[in-house]
N, C-alpha and C. Protein backbone atom coordinates (compact mmCIF):
# COMPACT_ATOMS: atom_id res chain seq x y z
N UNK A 1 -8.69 -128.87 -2.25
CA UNK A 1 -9.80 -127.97 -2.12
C UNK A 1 -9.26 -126.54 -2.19
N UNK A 2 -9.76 -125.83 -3.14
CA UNK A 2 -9.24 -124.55 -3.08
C UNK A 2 -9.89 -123.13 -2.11
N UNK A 3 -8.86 -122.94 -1.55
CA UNK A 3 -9.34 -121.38 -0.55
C UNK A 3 -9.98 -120.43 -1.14
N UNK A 4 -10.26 -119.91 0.09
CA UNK A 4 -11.56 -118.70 -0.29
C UNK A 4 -10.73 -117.46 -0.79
N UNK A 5 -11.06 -116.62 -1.58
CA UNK A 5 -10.43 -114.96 -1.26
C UNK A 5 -10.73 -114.67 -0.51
N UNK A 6 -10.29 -113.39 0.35
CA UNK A 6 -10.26 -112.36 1.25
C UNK A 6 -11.86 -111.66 0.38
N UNK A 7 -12.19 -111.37 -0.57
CA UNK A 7 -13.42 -111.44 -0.98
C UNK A 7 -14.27 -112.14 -0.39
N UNK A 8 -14.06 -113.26 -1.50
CA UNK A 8 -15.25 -114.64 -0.91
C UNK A 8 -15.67 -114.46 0.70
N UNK A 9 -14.56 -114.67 1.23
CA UNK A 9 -14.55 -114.90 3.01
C UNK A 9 -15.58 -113.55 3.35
N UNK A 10 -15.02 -112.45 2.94
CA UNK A 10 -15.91 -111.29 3.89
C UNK A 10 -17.38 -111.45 3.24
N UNK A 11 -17.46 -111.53 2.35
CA UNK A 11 -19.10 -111.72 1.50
C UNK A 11 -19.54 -112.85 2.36
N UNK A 12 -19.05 -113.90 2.58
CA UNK A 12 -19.86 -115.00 3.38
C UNK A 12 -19.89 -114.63 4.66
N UNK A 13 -18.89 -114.09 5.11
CA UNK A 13 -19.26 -113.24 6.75
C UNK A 13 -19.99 -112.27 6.91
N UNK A 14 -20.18 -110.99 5.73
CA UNK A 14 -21.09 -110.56 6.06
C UNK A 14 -23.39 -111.52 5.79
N UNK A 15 -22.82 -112.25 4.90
CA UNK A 15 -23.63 -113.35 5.04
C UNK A 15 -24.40 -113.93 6.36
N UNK A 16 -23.69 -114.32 6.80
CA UNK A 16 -23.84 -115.18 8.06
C UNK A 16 -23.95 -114.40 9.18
N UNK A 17 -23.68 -112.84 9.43
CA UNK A 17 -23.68 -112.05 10.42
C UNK A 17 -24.44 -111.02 10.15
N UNK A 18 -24.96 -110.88 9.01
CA UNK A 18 -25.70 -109.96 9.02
C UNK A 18 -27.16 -110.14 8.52
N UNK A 19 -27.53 -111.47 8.38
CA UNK A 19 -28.51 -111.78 7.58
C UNK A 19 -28.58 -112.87 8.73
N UNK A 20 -30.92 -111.99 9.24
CA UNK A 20 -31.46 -113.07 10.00
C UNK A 20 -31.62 -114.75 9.49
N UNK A 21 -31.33 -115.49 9.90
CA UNK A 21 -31.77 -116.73 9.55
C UNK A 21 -33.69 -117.16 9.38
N UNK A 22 -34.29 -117.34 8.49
CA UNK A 22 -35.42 -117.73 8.52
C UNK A 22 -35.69 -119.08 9.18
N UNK A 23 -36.77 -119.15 10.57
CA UNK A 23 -36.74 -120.66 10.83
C UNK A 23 -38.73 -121.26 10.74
N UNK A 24 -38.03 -122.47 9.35
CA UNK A 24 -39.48 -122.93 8.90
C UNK A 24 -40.24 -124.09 9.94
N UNK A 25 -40.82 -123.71 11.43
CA UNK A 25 -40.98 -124.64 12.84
C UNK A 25 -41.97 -125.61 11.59
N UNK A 26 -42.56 -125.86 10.46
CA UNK A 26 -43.71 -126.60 10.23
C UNK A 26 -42.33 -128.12 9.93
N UNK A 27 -40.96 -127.58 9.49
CA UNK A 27 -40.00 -128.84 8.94
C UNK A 27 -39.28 -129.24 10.35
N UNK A 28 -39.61 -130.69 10.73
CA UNK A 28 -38.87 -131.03 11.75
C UNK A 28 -37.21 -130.96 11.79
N UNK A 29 -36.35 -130.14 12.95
CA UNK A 29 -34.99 -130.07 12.88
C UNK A 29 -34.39 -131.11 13.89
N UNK A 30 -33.33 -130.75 14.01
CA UNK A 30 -32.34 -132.05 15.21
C UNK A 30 -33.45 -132.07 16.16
N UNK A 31 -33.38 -131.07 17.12
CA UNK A 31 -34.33 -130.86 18.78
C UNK A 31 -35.80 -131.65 18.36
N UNK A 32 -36.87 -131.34 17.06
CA UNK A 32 -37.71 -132.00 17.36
C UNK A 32 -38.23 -133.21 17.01
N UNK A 33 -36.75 -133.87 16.40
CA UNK A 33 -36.44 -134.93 16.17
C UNK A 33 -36.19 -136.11 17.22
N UNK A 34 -35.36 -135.32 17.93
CA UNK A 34 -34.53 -136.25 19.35
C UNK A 34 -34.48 -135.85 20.59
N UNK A 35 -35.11 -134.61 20.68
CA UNK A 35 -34.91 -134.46 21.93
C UNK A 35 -36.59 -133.52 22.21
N UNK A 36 -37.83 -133.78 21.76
CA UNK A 36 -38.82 -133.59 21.84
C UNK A 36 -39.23 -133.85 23.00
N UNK A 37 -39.11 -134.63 23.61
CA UNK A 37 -39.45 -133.92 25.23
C UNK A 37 -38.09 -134.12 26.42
N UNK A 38 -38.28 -132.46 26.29
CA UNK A 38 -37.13 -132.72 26.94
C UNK A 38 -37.43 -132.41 28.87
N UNK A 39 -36.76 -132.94 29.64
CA UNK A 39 -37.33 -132.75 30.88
C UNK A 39 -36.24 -132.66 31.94
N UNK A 40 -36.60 -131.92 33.24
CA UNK A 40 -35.88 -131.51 33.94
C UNK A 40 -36.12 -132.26 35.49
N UNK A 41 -34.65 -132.79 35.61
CA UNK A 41 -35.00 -133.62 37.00
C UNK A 41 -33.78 -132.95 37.88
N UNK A 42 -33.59 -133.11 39.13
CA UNK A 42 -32.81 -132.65 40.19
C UNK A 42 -31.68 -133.26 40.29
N UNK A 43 -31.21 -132.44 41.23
CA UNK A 43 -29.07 -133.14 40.83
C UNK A 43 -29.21 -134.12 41.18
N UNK A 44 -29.58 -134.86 42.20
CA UNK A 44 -29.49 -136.31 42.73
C UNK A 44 -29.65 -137.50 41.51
N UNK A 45 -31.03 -137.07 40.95
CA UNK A 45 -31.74 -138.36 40.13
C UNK A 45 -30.99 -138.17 38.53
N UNK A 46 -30.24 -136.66 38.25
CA UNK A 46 -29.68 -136.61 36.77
C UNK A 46 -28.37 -137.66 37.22
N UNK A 47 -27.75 -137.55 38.38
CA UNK A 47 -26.16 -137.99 38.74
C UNK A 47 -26.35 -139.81 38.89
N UNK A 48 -27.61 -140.12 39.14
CA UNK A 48 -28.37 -141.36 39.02
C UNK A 48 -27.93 -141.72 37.70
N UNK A 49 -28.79 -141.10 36.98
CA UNK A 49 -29.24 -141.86 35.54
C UNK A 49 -27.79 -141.52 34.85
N UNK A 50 -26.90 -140.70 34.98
CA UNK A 50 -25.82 -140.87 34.31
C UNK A 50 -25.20 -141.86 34.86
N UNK A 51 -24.96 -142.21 36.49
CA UNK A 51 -24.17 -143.24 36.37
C UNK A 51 -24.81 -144.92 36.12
N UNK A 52 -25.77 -144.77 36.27
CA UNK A 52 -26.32 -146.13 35.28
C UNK A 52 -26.43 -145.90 33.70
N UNK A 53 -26.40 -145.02 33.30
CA UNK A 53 -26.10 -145.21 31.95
C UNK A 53 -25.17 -145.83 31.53
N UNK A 54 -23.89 -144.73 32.02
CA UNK A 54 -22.55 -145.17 32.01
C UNK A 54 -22.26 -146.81 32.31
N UNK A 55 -22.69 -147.20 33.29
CA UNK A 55 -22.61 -148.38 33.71
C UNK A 55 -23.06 -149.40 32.63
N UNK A 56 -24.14 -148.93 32.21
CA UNK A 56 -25.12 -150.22 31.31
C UNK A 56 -25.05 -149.98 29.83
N UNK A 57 -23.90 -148.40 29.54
CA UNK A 57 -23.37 -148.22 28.12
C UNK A 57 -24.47 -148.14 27.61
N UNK A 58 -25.80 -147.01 28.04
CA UNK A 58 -27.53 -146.71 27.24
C UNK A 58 -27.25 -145.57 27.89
N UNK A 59 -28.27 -144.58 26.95
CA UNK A 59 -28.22 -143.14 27.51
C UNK A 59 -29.67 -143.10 28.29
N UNK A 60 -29.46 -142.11 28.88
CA UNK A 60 -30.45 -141.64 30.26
C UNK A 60 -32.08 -141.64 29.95
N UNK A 61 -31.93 -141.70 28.07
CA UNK A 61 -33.22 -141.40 28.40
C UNK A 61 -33.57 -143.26 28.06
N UNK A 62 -32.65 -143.95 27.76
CA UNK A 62 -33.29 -145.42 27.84
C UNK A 62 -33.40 -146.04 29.08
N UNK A 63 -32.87 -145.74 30.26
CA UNK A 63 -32.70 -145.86 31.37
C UNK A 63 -33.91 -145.14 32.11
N UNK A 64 -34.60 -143.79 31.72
CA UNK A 64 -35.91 -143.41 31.97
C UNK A 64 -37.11 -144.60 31.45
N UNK A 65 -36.76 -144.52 30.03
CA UNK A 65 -37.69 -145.66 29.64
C UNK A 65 -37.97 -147.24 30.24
N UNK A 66 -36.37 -147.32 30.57
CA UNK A 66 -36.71 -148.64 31.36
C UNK A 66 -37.93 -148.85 32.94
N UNK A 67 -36.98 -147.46 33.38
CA UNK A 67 -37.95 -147.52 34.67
C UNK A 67 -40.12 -147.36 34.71
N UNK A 68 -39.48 -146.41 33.61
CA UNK A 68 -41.27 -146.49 33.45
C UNK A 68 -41.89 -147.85 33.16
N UNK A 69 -41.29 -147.99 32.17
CA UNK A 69 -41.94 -149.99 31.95
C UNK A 69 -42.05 -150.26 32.71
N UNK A 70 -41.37 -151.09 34.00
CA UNK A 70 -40.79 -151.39 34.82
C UNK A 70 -41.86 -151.29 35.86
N UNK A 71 -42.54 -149.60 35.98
CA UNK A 71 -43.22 -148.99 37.21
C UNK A 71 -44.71 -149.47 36.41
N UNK A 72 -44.87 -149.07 35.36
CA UNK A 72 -46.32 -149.42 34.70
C UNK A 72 -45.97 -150.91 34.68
N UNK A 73 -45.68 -151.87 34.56
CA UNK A 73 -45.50 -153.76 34.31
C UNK A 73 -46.49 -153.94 36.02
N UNK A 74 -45.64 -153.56 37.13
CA UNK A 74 -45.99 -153.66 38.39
C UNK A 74 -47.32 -152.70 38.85
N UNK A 75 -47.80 -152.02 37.92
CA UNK A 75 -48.93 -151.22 38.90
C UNK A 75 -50.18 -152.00 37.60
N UNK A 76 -50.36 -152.71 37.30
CA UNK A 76 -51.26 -153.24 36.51
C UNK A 76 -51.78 -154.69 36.90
């Protein structure tokens, strides 16, 4: 792969540093792809769900999902 010039390089830096980024919210990106709702719980219950994650090798938010099933299965 061939290197940039000392040209190239500053033209793409001033690129990237000096030029606002346009952001098109109507095209879905990473965040409102995967992490669309995102939510905030207290140190106790985050230090919870990480260590059952960890434990059960699923991330926190399948471990949220479980419990809700779980709470809606029993209140019905």
């Amino acid at each position: 792969m061939a290197q940039m010039t000392e040209e190239e390089a500053e033209r793409l830096d001033e690129l990237w540093t000096k030029t606002t980024p346009e952001i098109d919210i109507s095209k879905p990106g990473y965040f409102t792809k995967h992490m669309v709702h995102l939510i905030e719980v207290d140190t106790i219950s985050a230090a919870y769900l990480r260590a059952r994650a960890d434990a059960d090798h699923k991330t926190p938010s399948q471990i949220i999902g479980e419990i809700v099933r779980e709470q809606m299965s029993t209140a019905m």
